[in-house]
Protein backbone atom coordinates (compact mmCIF):
# COMPACT_ATOMS: atom_id res chain seq x y z
CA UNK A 1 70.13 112.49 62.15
CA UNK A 2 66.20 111.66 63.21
CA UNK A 3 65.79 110.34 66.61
CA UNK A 4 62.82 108.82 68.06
CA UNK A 5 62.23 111.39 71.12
CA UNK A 6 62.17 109.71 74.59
CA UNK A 7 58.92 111.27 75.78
CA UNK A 8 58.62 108.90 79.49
CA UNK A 9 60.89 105.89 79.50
CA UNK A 10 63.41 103.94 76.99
CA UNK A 11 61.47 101.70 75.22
CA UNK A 12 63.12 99.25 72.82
CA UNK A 13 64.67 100.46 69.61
CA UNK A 14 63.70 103.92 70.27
CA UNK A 15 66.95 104.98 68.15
CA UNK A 16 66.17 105.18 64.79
CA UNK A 17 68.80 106.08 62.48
CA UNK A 18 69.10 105.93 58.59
CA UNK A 19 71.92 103.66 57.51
CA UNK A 20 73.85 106.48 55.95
CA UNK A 21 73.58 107.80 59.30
CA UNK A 22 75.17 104.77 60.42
CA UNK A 23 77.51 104.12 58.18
CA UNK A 24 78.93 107.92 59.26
CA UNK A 25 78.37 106.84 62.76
CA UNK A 26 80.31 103.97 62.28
CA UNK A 27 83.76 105.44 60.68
CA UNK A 28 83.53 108.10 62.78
CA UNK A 29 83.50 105.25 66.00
CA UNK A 30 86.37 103.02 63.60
CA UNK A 31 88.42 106.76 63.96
CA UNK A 32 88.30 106.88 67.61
CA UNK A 33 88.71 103.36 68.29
CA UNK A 34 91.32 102.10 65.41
CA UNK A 35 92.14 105.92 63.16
CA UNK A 36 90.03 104.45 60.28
CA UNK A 37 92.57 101.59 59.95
CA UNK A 38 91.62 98.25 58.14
CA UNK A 39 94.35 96.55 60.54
CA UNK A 40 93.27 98.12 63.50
CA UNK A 41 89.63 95.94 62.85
CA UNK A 42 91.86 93.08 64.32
CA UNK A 43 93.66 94.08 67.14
CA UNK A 44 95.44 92.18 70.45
CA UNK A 45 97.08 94.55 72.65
CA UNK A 46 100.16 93.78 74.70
CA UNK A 47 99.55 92.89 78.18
CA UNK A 48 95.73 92.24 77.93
CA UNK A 49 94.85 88.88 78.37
CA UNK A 50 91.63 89.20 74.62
CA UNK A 51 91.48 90.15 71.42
CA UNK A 52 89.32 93.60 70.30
CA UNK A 53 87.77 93.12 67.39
CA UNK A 54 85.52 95.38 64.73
CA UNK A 55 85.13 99.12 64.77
CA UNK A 56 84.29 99.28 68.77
CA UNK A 57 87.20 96.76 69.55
CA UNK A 58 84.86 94.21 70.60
CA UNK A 59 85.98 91.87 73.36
CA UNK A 60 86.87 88.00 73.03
CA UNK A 61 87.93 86.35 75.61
CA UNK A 62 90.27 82.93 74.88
CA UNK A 63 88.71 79.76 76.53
CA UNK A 64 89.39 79.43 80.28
CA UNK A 65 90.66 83.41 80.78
CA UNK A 66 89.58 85.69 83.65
CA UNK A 67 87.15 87.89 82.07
CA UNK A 68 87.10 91.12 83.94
CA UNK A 69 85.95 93.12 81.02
CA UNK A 70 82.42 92.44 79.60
CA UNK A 71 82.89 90.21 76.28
CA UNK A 72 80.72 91.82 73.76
CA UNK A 73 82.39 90.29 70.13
CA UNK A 74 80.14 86.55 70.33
CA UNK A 75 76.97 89.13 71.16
CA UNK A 76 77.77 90.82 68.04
CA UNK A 77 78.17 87.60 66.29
CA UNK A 78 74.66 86.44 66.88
CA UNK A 79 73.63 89.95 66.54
CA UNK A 80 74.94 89.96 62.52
CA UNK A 81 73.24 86.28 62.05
CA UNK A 82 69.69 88.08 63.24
CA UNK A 83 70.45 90.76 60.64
CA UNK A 84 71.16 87.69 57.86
CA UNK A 85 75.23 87.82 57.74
CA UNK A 86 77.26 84.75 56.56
CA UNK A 87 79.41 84.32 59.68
CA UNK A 88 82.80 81.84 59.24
CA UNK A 89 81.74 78.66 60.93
CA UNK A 90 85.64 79.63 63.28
CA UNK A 91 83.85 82.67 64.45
CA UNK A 92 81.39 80.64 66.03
CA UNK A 93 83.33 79.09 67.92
CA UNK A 94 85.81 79.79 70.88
CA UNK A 95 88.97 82.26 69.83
CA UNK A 96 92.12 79.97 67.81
CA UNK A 97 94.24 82.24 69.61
CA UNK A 98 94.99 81.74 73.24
CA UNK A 99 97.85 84.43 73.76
CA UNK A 100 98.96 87.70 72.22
CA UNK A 101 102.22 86.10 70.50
CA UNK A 102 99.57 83.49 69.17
CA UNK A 103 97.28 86.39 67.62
CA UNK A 104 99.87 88.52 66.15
CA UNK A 105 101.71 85.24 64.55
CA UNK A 106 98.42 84.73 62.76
CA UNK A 107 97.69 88.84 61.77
CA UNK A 108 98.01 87.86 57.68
CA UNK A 109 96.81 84.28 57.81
CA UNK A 110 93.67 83.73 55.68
CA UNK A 111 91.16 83.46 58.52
CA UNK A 112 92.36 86.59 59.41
CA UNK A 113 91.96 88.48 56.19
CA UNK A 114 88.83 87.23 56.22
CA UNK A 115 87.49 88.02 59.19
CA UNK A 116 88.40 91.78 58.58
CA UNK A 117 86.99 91.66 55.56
CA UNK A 118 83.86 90.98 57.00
CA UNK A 119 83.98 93.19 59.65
CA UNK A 120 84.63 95.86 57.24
CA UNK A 121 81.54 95.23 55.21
CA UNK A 122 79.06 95.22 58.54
CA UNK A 123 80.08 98.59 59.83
CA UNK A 124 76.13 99.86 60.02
CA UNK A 125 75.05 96.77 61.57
CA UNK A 126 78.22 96.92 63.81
CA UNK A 127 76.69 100.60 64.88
CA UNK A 128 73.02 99.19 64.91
CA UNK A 129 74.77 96.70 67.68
CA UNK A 130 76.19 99.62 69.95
CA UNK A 131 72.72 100.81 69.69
CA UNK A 132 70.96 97.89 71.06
CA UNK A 133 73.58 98.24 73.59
CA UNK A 134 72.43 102.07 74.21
CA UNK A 135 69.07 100.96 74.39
CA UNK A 136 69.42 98.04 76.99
CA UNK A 137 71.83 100.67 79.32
CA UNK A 138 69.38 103.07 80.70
CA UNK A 139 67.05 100.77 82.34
CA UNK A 140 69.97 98.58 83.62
CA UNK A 141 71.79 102.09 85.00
CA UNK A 142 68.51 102.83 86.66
CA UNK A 143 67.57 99.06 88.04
CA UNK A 144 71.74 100.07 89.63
CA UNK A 145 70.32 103.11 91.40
CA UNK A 146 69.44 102.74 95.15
CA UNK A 147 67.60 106.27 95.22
CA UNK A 148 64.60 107.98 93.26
CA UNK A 149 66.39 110.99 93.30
CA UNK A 150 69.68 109.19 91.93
CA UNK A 151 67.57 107.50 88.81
CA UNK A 152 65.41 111.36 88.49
CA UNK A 153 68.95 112.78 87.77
CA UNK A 154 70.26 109.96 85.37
CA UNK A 155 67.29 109.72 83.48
CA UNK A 156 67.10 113.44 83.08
CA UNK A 157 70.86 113.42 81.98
CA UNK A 158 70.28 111.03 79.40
CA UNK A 159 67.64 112.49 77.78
CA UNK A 160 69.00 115.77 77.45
CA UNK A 161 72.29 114.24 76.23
CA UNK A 162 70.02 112.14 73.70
CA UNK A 163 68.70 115.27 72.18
CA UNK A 164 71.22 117.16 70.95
CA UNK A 165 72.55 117.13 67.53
CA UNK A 166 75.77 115.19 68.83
CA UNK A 167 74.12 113.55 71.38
CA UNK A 168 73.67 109.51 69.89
CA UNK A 169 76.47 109.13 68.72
CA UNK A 170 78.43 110.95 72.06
CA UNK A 171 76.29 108.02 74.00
CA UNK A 172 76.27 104.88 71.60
CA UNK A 173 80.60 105.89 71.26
CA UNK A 174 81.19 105.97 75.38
CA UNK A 175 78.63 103.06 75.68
CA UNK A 176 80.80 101.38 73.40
CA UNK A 177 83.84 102.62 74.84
CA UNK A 178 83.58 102.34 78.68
CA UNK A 179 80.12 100.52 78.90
CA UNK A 180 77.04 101.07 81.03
CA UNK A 181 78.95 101.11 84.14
CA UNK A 182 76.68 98.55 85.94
CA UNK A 183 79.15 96.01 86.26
CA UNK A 184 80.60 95.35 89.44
CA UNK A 185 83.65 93.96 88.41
CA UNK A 186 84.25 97.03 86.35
CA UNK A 187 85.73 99.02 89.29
CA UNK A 188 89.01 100.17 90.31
CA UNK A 189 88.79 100.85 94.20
CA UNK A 190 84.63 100.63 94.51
CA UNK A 191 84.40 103.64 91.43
CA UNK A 192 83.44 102.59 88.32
CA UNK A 193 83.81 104.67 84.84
CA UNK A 194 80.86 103.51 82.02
CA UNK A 195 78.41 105.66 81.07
CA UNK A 196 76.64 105.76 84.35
CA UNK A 197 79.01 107.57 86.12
CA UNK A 198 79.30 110.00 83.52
CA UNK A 199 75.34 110.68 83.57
CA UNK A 200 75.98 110.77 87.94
CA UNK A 201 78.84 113.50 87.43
CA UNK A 202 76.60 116.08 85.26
CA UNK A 203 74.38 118.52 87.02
CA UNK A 204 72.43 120.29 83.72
CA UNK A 205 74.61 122.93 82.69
CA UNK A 206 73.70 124.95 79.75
CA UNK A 207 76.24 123.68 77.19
CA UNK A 208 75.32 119.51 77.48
CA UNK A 209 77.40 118.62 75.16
CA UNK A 210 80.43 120.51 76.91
CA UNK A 211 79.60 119.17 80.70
CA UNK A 212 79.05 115.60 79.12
CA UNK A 213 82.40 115.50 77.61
CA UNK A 214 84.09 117.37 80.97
CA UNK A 215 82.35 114.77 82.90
CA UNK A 216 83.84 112.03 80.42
CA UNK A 217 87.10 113.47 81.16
CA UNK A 218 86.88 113.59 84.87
CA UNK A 219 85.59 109.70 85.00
CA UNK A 220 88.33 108.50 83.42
CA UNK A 221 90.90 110.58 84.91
CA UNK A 222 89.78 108.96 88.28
CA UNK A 223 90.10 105.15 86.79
CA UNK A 224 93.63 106.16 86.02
CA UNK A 225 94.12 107.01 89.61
CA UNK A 226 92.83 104.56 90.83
CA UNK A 227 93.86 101.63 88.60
CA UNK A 228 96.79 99.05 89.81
CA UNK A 229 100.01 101.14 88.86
CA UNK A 230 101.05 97.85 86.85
CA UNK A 231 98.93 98.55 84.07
CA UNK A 232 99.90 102.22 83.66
CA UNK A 233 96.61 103.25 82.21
CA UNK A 234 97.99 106.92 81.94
CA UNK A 235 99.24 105.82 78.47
CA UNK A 236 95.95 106.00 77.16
CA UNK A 237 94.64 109.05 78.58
CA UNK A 238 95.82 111.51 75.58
CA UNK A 239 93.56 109.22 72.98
CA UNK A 240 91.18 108.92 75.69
CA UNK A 241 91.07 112.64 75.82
CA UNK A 242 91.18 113.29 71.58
CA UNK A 243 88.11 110.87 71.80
CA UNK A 244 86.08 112.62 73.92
CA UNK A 245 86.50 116.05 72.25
CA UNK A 246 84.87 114.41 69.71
CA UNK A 247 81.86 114.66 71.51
CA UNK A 248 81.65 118.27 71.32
CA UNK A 249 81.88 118.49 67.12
CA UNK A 250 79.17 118.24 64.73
CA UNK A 251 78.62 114.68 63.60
């Protein structure tokens, strides 16, 4: 897959991937995030308060709902009008759906067909999204960073993650995932679990790929222990942890 090297900073669109490249990217993303599933494009799970939508489960928030999670699905809307899409005038709008039982009484209605139908058709320009994402999280992890020494050893993660074979689509996938981990209401007990800590939690081993997945592993491990025992976030650490060993494959 050619990558633009970073040779001193992340300048924008320094990712350049062909869109076969993309298009692999992007199933292999729709596997972790929904197993390759058309029905899993559309998907409200029980006891979140938004739907996830597309092949990274993008976020949409219902008018008037607490949005602890950043909402990502209208970016990605105006985001697939830049790249020329025809968008359904309802997507540009606020969600019809304002609970779960709402959502999944409307799974086979037409709008809903439709709106899989298009998100099934966009999957490069859905990964071309996550990328602009990627490219916009480095300097906002480092602006985060109180010390020199804390941004020297992000930065330097980054990169070396970057270069490897595996290494874009391990980043633009946990970007996706878990996000950049700037976000202060993205914390359970002060620690947060994006991307950033991940880069903070490797020291340079040989084997990147290896301690970038271990440190993956060891993030999220702690947001389990230290989420609110209500939402019994163990559940999800067994795909969390068949997603991550991803990282260590050949794309």
């Amino acid at each position: 897959m050619p990558v633009k090297r970073v040779v001193e900073e992340v300048k924008p669109k320094y990712i350049q991937i062909a869109e076969r490249d993309a298009d692999r990217i992007g199933k292999k993303i729709w596997m972790n995030e929904g197993s390759g599933k058309i029905k899993n494009l559309t998907v409200w799970n029980r006891g979140e308060n938004f739907a996830s939508l597309g092949i990274g489960h993008f976020i949409w928030y219902p008018a008037g709902k607490e949005k602890s999670f950043k909402e990502t699905f209208p970016e990605l809307i105006v985001f697939l009008q830049e790249q020329g899409v025809d968008i359904p005038t309802w997507l540009q709008k606020t969600p019809p759906w304002k609970s779960y039982t709402a959502f999944k009484r409307d799974e086979q209605s037409a709008d809903m067909k439709e709106l899989r139908t298009m998100l099934v058709n966009t999957i490069p320009e859905q990964v071309q999204f996550i990328i602009r994402r990627l490219e916009q999280a480095l300097p906002k992890m480092l602006e985060s960073l109180p010390t020199e020494a804390q941004r020297t050893l992000v930065r330097e993660q980054f990169y070396r993650v970057a270069q490897q074979s595996a290494g874009v689509y391990a980043l633009i996938d946990y970007v996706n995932f878990k996000g950049e981990g700037t976000s202060p209401r993205e914390r359970y007990q002060g620690q947060g679990w994006g991307l950033l800590q991940v880069l903070e939690n490797m020291r340079g081993s040989d084997n990147v790929m290896a301690e970038f997945a271990q440190s993956a592993e060891f993030v999220l491990k702690r947001r389990i222990k230290n989420a609110p025992p209500a939402r019994n976030e163990s559940r999800w650490l067994p795909g969390w942890k068949n997603r991550i060993k991803t990282y260590t494959a050949q794309l």
